[in-house]
Protein backbone atom coordinates (compact mmCIF):
# COMPACT_ATOMS: atom_id res chain seq x y z
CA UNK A 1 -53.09 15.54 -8.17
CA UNK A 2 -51.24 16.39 -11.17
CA UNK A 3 -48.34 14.25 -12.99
CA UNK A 4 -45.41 13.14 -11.14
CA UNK A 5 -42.39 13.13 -12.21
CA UNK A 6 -39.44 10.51 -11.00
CA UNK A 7 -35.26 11.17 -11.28
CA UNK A 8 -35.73 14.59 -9.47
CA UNK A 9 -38.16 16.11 -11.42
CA UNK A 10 -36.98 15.30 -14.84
CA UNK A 11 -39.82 14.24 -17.14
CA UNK A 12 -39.86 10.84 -19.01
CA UNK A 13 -38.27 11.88 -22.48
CA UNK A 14 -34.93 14.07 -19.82
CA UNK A 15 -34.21 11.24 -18.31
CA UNK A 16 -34.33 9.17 -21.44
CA UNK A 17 -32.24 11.99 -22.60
CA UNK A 18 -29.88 12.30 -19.79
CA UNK A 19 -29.67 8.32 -19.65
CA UNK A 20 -29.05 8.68 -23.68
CA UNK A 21 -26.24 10.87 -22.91
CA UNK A 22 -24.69 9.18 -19.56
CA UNK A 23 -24.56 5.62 -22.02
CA UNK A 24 -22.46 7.29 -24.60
CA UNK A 25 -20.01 8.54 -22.54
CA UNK A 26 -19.46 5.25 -20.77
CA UNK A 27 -19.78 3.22 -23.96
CA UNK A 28 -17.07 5.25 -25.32
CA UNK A 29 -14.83 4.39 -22.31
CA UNK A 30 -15.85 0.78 -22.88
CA UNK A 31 -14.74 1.58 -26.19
CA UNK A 32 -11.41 2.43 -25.76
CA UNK A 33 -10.62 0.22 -22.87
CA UNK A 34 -11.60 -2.75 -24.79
CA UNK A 35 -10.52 -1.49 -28.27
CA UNK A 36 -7.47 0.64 -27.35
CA UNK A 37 -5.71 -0.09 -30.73
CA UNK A 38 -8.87 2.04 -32.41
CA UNK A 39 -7.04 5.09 -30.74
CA UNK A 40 -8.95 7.72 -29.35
CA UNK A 41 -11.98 7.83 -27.63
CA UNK A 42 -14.29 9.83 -29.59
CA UNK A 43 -14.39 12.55 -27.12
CA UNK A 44 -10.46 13.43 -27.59
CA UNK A 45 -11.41 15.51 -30.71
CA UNK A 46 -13.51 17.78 -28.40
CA UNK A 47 -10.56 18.36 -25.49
CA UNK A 48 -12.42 16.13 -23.27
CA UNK A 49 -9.72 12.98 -22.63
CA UNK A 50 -6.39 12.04 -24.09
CA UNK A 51 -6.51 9.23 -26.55
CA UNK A 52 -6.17 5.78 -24.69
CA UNK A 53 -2.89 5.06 -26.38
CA UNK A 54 -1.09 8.10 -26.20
CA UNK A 55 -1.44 7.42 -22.25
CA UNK A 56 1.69 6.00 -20.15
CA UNK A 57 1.83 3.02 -19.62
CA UNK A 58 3.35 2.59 -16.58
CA UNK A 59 2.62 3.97 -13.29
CA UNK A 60 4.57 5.28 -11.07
CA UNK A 61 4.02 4.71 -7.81
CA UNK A 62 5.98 6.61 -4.87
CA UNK A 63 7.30 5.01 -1.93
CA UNK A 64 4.68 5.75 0.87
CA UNK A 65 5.61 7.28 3.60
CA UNK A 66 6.15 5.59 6.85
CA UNK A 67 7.20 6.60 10.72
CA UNK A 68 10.70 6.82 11.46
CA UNK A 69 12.27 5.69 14.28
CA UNK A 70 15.14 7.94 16.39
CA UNK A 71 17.29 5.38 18.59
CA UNK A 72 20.21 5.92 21.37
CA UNK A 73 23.49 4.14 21.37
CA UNK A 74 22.18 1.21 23.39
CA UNK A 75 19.50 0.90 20.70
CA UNK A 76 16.69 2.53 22.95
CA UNK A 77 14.16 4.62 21.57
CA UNK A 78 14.51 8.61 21.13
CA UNK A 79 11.43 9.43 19.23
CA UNK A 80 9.21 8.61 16.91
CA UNK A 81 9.08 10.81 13.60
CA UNK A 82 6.71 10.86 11.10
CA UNK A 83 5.11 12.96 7.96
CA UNK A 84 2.19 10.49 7.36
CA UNK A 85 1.57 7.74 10.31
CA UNK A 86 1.94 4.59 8.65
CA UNK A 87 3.51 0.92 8.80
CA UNK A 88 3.62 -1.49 5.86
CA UNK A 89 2.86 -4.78 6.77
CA UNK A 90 2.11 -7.74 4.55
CA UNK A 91 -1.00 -9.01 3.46
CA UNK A 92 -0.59 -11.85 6.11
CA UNK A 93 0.08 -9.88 8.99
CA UNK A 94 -3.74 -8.45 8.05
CA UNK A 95 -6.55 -10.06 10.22
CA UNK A 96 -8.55 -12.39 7.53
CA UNK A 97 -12.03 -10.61 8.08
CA UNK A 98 -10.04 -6.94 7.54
CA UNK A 99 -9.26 -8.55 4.57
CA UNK A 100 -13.67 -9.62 3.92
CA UNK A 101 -14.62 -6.61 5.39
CA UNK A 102 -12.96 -3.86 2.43
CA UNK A 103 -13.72 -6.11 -0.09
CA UNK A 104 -17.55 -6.50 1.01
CA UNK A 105 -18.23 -3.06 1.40
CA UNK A 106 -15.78 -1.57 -1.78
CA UNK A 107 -16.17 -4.25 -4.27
CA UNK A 108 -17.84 -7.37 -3.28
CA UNK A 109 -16.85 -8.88 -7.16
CA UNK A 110 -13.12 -8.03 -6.89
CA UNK A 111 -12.25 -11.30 -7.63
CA UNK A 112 -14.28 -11.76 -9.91
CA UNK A 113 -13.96 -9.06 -12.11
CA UNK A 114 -10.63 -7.44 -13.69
CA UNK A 115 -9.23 -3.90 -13.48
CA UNK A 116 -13.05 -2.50 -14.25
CA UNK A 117 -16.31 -3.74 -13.22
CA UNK A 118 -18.35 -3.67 -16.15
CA UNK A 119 -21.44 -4.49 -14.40
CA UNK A 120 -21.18 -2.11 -12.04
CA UNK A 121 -20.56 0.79 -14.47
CA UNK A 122 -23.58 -0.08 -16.48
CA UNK A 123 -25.31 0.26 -12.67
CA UNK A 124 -23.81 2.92 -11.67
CA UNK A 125 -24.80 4.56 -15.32
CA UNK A 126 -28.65 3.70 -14.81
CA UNK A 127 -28.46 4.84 -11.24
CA UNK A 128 -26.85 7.92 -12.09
CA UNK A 129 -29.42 8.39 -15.05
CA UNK A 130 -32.43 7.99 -12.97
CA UNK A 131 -31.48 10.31 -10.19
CA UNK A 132 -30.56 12.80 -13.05
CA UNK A 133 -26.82 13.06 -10.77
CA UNK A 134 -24.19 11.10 -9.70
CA UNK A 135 -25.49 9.03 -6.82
CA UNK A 136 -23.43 5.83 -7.40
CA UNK A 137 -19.89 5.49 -8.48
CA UNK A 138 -18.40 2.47 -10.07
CA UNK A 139 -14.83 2.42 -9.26
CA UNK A 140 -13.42 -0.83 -8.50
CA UNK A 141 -11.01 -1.94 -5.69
CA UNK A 142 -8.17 -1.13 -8.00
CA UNK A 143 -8.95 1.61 -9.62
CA UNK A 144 -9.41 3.24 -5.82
CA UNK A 145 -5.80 2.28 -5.42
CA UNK A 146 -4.66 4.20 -8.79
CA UNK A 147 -6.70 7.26 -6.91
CA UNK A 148 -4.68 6.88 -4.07
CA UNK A 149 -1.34 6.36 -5.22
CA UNK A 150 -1.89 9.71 -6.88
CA UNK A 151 -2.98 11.17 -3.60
CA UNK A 152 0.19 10.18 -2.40
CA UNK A 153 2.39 11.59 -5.03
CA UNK A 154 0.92 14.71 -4.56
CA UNK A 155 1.66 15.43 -0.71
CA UNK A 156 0.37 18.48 0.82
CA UNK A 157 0.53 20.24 -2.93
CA UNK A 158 -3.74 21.51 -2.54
CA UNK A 159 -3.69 21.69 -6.23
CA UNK A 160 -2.13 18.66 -7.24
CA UNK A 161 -4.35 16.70 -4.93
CA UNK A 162 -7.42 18.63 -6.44
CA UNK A 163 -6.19 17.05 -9.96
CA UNK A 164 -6.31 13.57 -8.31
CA UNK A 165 -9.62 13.44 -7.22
CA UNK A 166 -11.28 15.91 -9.84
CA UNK A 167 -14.47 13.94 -11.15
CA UNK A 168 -13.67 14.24 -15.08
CA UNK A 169 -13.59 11.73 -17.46
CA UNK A 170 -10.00 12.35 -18.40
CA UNK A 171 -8.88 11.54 -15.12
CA UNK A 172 -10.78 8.54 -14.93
CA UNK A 173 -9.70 7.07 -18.39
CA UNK A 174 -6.17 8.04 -16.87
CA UNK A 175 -7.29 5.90 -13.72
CA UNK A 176 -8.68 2.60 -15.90
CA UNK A 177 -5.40 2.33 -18.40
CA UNK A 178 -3.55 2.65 -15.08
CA UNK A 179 -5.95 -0.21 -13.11
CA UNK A 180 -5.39 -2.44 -16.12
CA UNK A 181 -1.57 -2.25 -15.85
CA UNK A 182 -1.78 -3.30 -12.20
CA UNK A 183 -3.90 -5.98 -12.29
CA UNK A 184 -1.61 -7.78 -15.12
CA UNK A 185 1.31 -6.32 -12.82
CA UNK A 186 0.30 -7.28 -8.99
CA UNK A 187 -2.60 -9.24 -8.70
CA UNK A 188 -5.41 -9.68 -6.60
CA UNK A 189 -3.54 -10.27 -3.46
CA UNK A 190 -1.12 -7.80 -4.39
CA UNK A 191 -3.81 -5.24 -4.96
CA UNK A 192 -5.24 -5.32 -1.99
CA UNK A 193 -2.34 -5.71 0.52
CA UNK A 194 -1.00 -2.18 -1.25
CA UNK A 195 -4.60 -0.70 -0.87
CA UNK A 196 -5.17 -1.43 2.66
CA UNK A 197 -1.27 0.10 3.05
CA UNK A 198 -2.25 2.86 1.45
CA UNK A 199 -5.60 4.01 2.30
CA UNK A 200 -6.63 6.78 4.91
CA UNK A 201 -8.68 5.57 7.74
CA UNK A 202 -9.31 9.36 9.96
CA UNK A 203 -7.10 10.26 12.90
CA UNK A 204 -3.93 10.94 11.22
CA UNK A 205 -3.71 7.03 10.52
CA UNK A 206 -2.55 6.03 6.84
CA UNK A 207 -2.92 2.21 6.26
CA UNK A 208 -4.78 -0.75 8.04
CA UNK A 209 -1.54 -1.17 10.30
CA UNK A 210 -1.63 2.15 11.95
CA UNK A 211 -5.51 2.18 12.09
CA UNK A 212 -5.67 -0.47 14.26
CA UNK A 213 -3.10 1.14 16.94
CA UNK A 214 -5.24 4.29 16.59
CA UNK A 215 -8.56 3.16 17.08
CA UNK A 216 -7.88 -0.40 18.94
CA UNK A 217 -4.14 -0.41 20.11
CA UNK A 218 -3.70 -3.49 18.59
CA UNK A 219 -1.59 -4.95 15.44
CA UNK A 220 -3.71 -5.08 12.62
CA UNK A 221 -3.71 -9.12 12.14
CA UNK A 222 -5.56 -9.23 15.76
CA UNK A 223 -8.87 -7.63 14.60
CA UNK A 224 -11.90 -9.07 14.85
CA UNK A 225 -15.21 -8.70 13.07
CA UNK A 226 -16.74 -5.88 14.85
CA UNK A 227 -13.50 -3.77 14.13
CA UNK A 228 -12.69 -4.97 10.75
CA UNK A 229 -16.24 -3.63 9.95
CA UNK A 230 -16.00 -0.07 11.99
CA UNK A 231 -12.49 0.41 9.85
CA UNK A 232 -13.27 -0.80 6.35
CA UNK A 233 -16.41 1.56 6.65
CA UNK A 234 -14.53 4.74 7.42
CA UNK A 235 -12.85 4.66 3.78
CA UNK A 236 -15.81 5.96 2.24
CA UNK A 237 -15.73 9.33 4.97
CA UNK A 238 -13.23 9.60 7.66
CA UNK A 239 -14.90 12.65 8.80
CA UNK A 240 -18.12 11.40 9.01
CA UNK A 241 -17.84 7.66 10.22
CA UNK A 242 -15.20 8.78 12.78
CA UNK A 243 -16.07 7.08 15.82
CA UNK A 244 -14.22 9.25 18.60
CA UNK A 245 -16.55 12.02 17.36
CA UNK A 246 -19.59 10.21 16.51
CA UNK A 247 -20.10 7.32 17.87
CA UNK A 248 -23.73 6.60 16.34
CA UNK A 249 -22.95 7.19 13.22
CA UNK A 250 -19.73 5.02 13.33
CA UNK A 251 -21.76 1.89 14.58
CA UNK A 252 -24.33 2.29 11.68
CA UNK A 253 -22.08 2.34 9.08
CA UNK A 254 -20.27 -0.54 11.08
CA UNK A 255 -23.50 -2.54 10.94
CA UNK A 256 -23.84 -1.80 7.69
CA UNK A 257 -20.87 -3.14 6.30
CA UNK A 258 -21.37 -6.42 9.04
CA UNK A 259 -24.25 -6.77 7.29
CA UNK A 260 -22.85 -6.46 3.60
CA UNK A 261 -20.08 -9.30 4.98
CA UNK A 262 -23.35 -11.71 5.77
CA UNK A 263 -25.09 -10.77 2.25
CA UNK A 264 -21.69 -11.86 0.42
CA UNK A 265 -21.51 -14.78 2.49
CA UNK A 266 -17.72 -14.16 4.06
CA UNK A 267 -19.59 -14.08 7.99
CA UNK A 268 -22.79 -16.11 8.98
CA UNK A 269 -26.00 -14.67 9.96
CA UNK A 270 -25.19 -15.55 13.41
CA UNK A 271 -22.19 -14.19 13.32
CA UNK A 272 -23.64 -10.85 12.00
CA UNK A 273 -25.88 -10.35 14.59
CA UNK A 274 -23.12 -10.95 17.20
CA UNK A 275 -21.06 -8.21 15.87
CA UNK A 276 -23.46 -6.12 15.61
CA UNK A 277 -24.04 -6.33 19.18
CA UNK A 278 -20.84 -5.41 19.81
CA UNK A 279 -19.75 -2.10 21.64
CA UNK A 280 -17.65 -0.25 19.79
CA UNK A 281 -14.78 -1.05 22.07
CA UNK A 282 -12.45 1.92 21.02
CA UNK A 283 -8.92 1.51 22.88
CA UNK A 284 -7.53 4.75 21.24
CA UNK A 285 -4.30 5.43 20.96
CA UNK A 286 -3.38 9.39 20.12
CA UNK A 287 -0.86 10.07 17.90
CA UNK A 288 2.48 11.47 18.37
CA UNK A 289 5.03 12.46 16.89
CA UNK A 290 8.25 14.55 16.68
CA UNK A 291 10.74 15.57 19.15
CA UNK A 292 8.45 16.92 21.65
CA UNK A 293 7.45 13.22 21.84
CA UNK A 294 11.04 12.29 22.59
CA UNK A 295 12.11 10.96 25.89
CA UNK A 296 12.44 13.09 28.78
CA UNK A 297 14.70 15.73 28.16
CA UNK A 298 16.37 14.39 24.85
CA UNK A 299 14.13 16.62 22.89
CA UNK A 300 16.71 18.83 21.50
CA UNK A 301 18.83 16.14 20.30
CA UNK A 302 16.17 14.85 18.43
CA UNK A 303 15.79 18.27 16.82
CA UNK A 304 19.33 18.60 16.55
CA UNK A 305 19.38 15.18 14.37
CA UNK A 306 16.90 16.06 12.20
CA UNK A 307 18.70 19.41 11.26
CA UNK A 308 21.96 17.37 10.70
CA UNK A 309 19.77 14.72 8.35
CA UNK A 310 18.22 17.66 6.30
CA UNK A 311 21.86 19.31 6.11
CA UNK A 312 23.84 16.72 5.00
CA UNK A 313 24.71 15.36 1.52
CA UNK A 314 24.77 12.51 2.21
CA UNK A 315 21.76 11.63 2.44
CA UNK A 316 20.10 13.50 -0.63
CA UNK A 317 22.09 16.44 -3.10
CA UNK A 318 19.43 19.30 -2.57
CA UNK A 319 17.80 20.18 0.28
CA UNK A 320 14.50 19.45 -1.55
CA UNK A 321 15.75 15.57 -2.26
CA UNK A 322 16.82 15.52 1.69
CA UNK A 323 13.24 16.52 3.07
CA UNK A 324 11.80 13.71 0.43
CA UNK A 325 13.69 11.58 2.05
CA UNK A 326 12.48 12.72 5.71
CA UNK A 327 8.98 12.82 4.98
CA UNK A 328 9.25 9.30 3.02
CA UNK A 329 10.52 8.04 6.64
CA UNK A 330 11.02 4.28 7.16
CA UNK A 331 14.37 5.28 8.78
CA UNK A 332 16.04 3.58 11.82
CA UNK A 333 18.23 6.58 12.53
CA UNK A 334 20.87 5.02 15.55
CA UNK A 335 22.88 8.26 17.65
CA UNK A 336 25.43 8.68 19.21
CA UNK A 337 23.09 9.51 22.44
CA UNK A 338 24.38 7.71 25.63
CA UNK A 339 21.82 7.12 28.06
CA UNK A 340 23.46 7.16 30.97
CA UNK A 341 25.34 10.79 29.74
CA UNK A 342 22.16 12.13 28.99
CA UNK A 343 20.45 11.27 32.80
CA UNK A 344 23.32 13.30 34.16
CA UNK A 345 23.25 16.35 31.79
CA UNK A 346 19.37 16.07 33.06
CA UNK A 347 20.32 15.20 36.47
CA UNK A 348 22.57 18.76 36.62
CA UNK A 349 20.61 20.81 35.39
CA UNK A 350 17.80 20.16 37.39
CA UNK A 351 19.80 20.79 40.26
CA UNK A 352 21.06 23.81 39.23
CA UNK A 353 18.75 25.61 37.32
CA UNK A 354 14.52 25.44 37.58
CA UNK A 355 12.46 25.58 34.46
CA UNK A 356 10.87 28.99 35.43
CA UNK A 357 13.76 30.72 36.05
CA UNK A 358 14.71 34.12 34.31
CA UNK A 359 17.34 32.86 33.11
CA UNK A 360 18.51 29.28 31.08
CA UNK A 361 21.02 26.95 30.76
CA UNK A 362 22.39 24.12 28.47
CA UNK A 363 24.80 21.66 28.71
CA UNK A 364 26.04 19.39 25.78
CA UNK A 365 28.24 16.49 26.45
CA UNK A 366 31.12 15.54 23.32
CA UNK A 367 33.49 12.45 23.67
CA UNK A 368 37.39 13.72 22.93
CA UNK A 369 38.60 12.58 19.94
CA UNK A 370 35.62 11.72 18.19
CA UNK A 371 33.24 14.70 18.41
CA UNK A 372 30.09 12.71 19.01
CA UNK A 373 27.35 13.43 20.80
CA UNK A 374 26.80 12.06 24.39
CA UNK A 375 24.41 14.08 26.48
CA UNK A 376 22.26 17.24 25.23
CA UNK A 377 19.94 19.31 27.48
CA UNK A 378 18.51 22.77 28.74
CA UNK A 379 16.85 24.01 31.62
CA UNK A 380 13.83 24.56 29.70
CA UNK A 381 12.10 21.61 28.45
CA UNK A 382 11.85 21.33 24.57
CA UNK A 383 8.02 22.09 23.54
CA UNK A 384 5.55 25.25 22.51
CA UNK A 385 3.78 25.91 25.72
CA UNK A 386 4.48 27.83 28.93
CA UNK A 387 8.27 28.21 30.01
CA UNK A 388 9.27 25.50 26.65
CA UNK A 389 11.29 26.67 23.91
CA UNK A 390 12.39 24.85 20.67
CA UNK A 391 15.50 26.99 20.72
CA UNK A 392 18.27 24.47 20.96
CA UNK A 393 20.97 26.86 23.08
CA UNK A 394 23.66 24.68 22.43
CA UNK A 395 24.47 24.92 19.14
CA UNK A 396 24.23 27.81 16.26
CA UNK A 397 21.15 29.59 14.64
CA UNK A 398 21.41 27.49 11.14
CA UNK A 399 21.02 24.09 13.19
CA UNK A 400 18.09 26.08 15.55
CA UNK A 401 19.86 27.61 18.34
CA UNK A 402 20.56 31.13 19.01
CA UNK A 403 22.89 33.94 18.38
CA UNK A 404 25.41 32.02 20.96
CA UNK A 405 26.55 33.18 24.29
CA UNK A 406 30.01 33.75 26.08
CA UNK A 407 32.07 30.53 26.60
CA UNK A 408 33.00 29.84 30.65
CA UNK A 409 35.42 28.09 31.90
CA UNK A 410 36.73 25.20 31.36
């Protein structure tokens, strides 16, 4: 038969090796996390991490983006804007077992433990060791939420978010001074309300809030067991767990954290199997966004506000500062939009002038005396398909309209 070897086909004295090695690395970190006043960490001579006091020691975290809303002068709703779909809610507007569920299947001792786990690094080190890889991480609740402010910070920049999430011991060093800070900073509760804020769940949907109007079309402090479980388990893969494309896989990985809640005791046994049971239950909601979500025909004066927001001063010095500010969102942007205006600017150019037709027209309504906005519409619809156009054809090329056209009559 011939010897066998275990840990992928390392013999006894490589993985004793390889174990050897993986245990002075992460007694090192120990090291300096417990003993920062020592300085560095033994590897900082060799280029590998900074030394743990020469590290800030205050993080910065950015404010997360959120939806904006677009309203009318009667306070009805234009459109809903957005750069990243999310809505912060507080930790009590969070169903209870949302709450279990991430805890159970991310770090079932977050309470327990501090910023670091130090149990489950020395696991995670003899896992590691005896699969000769990394098969088991040991990041903790809060160190995940270092990770993802980070994420945040770093937008749509593919190199910055590469830094991130690059698996080097530098970065996590950077990640465990940082963890420490915010436990002494926010707390448990704290921690966790911002994580579940913060996290990506699949489906465009950034934090528990908007997850739960994705996948269930329901406010996140209404979900039950069954969907606490199916969204705490697509933090570990979007992609993979997500249950509009795979529904089989999303109810094992469900079950699987159901399960996990029954092991650490937040659910019963009885109340396991129940949930497992479950269907899925998906109510999906698809997400929208932008002015070609607007109301019917107010499209370009949506468009036509967001050019005035990312050309004005006032509301950031550079145009860089100004699309910050967009993309950060949280706005309640009220207009000057009159509802009643804008039905008849529809109202006449539908009766003058079909969608199809060679040629277009546009009407824009202003109030005397004050310049502002009343009515705004064209003959074809604001959009990207088949007779649409997001040319705006009443105003100039820098705010998106054309080269302009021959006044008539007034």
């Amino acid at each position: 038969m011939g010897n066998k070897r275990s840990g992928g086909g390392l013999s006894p004295a490589q993985q004793a090796a390889k174990f050897l090695g993986v245990s002075v690395v992460a007694g090192a970190v120990l090291a300096g996390i417990a003993l920062p006043a020592a300085g560095a960490l033994g590897l900082a001579a060799k280029g590998s991490v900074e030394g743990f006091d020469e590290l800030p020691a205050n993080l910065k975290t950015p404010p997360l983006s959120q939806r904006s809303t677009i309203l009318d002068a009667e306070g009805g709703k234009i459109a809903t804007v957005y750069y990243r779909d999310r809505t912060i809610v507080p930790l009590k507007d969070i169903s209870p077992y949302m709450q279990k569920a991430i805890v159970a299947i991310e770090d079932s001792r977050f309470y327990e433990h501090g910023a670091i786990d130090l149990k489950g690094i020395l696991r995670a080190v003899n896992e590691n060791a005896q699969s000769g890889g990394v098969s088991q991480g040991a990041s903790t609740l809060t160190q995940q939420y270092v990770k993802n402010v980070f994420v945040e910070e770093a937008g749509d920049d593919a190199d910055k978010v590469a830094e991130a999430t690059q698996q080097t011991i530098g970065r996590k060093v950077r990640e465990l001074k940082f963890a420490i800070q915010i436990e002494e900073e926010l707390g448990k509760k704290g921690i966790l309300e911002n994580y579940l804020n913060i996290t990506f769940f699949g489906q465009q949907a950034y934090g528990i809030e908007a997850a739960a109007q994705r996948y269930f079309s329901k406010p996140a402090k209404d979900l039950n067991i069954p969907e606490s479980a199916l969204l705490a388990g697509l933090v570990q893969s979007p992609s993979r767990y997500d249950p509009v494309n795979d529904e089989q896989e999303a109810i094992k990985r469900r079950n699987t954290v159901i399960q996990r809640m029954a092991a650490v005791r937040d659910i019963t046994p009885e109340e396991a199997e129940k949930a497992k049971k479950a269907p899925l239950g998906l109510k999906i909601s698809r997400p929208s966004s932008g002015c070609i979500t607007a109301v019917k025909g107010a499209g370009f004066f949506c468009d036509y506000v967001r050019r005035a927001f990312l050309s004005d001063p006032v509301f950031g010095k550079t145009a860089e500062e100004r699309q910050k500010t967009w993309e950060r969102g949280g706005l309640t942007i009220r207009t000057t939009l009159d509802p009643k205006a804008q039905e008849s600017v529809q109202a006449a150019i539908e009766n003058g002038v079909n969608k199809d037709d060679e040629v277009a027209t546009a009407v824009a309504l202003v109030e005397p005396g004050t310049g502002k906005i009343t009515g705004m519409g064209q003959s074809r619809p604001y959009g990207y398909g088949k007779n649409e156009t997001e040319m705006n054809l009443s105003v100039n090329a820098s705010m998106g309209g054309g080269a302009g056209y021959q006044p008539g009559s007034t």
